[in-house]
N, C-alpha and C. Protein backbone atom coordinates (compact mmCIF):
# COMPACT_ATOMS: atom_id res chain seq x y z
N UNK A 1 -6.19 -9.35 -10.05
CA UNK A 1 -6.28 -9.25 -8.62
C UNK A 1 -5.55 -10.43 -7.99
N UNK A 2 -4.66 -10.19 -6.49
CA UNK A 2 -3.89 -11.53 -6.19
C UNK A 2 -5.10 -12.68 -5.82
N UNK A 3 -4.87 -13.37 -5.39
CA UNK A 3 -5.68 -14.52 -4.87
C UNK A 3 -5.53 -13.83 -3.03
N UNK A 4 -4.96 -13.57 -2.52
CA UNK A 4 -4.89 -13.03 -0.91
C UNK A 4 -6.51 -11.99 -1.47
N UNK A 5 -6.19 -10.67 -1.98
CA UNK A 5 -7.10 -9.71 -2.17
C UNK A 5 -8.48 -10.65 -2.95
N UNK A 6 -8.62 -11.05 -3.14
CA UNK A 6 -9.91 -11.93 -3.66
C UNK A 6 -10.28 -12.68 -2.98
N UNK A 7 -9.44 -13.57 -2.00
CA UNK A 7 -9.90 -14.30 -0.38
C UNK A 7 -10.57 -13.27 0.52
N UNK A 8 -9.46 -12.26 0.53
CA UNK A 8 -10.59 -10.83 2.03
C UNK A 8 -11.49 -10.42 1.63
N UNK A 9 -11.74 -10.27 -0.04
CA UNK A 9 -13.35 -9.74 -0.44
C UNK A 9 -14.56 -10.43 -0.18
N UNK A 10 -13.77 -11.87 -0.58
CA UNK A 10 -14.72 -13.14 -0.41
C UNK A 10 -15.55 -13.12 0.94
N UNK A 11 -14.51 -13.08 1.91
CA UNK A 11 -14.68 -13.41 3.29
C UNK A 11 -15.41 -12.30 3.73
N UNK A 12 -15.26 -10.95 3.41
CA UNK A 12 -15.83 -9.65 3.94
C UNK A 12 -17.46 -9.56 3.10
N UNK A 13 -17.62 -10.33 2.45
CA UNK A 13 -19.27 -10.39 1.72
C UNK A 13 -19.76 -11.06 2.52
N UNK A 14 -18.56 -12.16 3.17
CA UNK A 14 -19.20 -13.56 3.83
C UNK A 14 -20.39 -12.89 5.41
N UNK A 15 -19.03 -12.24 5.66
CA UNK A 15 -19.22 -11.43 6.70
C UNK A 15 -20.68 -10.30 6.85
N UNK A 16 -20.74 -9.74 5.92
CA UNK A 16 -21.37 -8.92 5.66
C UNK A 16 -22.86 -10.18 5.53
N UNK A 17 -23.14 -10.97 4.70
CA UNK A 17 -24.18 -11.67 4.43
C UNK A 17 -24.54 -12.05 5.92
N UNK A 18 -22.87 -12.76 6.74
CA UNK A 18 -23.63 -13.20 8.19
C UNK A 18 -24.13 -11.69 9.28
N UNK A 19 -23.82 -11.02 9.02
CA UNK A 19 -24.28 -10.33 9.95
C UNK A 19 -25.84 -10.05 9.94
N UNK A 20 -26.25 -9.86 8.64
CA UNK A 20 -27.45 -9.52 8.01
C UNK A 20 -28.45 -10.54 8.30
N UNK A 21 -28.00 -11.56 8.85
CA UNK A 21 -28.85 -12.98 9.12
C UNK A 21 -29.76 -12.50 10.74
N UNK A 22 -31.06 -13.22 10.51
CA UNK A 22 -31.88 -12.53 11.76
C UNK A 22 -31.05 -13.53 13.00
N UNK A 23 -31.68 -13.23 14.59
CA UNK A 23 -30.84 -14.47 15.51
C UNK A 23 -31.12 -15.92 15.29
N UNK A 24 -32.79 -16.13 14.49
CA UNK A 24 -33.47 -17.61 14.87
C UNK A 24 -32.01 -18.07 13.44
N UNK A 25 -31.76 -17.50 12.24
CA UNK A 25 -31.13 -18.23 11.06
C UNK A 25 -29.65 -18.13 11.58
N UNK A 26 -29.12 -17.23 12.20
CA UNK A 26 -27.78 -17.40 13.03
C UNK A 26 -27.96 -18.64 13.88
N UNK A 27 -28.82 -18.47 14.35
CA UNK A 27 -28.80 -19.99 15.43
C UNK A 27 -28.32 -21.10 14.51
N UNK A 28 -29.59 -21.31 13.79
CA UNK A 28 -29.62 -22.38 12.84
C UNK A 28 -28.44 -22.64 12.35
N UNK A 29 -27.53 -21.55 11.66
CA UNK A 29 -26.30 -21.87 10.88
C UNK A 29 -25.00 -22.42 12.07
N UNK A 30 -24.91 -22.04 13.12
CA UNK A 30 -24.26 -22.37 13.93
C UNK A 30 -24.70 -24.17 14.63
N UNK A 31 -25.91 -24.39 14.65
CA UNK A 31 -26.28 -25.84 14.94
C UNK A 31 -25.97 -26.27 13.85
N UNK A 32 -25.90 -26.13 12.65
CA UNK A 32 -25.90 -27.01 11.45
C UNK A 32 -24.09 -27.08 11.54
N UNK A 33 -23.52 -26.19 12.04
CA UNK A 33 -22.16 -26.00 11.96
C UNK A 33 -21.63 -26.94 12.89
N UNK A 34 -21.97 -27.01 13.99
CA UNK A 34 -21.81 -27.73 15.47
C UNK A 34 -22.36 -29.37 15.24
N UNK A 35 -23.33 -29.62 14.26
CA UNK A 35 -23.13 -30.81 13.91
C UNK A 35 -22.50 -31.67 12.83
N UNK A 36 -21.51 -31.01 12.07
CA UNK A 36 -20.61 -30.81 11.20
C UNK A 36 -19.73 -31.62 12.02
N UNK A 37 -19.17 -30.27 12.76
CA UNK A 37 -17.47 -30.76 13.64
C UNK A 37 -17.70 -32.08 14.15
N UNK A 38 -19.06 -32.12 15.11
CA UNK A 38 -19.25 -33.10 15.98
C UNK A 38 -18.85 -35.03 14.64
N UNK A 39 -19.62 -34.44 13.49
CA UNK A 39 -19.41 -35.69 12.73
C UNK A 39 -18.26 -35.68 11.96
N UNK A 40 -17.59 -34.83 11.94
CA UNK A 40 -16.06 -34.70 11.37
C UNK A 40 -15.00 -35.41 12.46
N UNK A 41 -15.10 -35.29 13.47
CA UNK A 41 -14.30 -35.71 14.69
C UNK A 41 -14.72 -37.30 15.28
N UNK A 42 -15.80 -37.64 14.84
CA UNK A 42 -16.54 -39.05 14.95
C UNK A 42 -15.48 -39.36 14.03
N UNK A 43 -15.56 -38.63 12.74
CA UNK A 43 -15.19 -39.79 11.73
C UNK A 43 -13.20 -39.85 11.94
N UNK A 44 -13.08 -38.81 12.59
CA UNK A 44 -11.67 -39.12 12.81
C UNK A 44 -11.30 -39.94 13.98
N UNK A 45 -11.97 -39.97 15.06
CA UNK A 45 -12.00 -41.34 15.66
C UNK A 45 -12.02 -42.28 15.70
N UNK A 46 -13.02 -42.32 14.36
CA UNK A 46 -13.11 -44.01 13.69
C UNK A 46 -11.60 -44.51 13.28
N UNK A 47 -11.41 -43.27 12.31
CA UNK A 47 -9.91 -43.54 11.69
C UNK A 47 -8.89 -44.01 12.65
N UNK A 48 -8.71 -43.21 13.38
CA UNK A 48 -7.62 -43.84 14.04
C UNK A 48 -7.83 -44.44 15.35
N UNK A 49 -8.92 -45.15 15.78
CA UNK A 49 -9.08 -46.45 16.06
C UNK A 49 -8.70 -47.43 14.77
N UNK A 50 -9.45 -47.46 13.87
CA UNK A 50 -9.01 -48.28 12.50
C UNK A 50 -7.22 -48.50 12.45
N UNK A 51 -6.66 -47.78 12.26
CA UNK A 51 -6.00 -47.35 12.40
C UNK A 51 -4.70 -48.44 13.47
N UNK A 52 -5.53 -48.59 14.37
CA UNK A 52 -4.98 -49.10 15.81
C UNK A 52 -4.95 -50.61 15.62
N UNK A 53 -5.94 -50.86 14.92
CA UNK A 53 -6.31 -52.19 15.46
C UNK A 53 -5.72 -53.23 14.19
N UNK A 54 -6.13 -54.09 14.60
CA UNK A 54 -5.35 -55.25 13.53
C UNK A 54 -6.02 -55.77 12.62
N UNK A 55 -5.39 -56.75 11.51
CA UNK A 55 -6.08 -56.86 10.32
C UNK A 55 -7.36 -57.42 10.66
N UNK A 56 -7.64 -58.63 11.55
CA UNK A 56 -9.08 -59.13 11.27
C UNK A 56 -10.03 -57.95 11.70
N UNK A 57 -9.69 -57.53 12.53
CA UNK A 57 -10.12 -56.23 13.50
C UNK A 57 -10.78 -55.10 12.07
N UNK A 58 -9.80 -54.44 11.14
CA UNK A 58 -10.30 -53.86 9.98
C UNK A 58 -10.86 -54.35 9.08
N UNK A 59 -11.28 -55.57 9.11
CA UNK A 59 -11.89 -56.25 7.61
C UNK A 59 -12.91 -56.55 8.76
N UNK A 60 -12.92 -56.57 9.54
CA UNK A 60 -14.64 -56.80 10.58
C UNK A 60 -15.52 -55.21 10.31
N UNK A 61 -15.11 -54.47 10.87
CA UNK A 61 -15.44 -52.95 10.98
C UNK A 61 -15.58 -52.74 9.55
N UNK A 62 -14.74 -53.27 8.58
CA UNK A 62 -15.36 -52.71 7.42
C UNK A 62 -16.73 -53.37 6.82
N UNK A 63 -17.15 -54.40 6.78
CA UNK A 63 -17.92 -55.19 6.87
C UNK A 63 -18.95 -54.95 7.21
N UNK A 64 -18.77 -54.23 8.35
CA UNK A 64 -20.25 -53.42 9.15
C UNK A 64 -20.38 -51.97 9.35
């Protein structure tokens, strides 16, 4: 089987499993999701502030 046709099966079970979810565990998976991004995008902020700033500046921040 290609790897494309084994990704849409994947995804169409995925699909199928989320739909089957009641609203309170849909909620849930979507807050657990929403605080994901929220700490994925923190941590890319950090980065490139880090990023920005100068050496004593990165050996401080790392430090703490």
């Amino acid at each position: 089987m290609s790897d494309v046709k084994l990704l849409l099966e994947r995804q169409a079970r995925w699909q199928r499993a989320r739909q089957a979810l009641t609203w309170p565990e849909k909620v849930r998976v979507a807050e657990q999701a929403r605080g994901s991004v929220l700490r994925l995008r923190r941590s890319a902020e950090g980065d490139h502030q880090l990023e920005q700033a100068g050496p004593a500046e990165k050996v401080k921040r790392r430090l703490t």
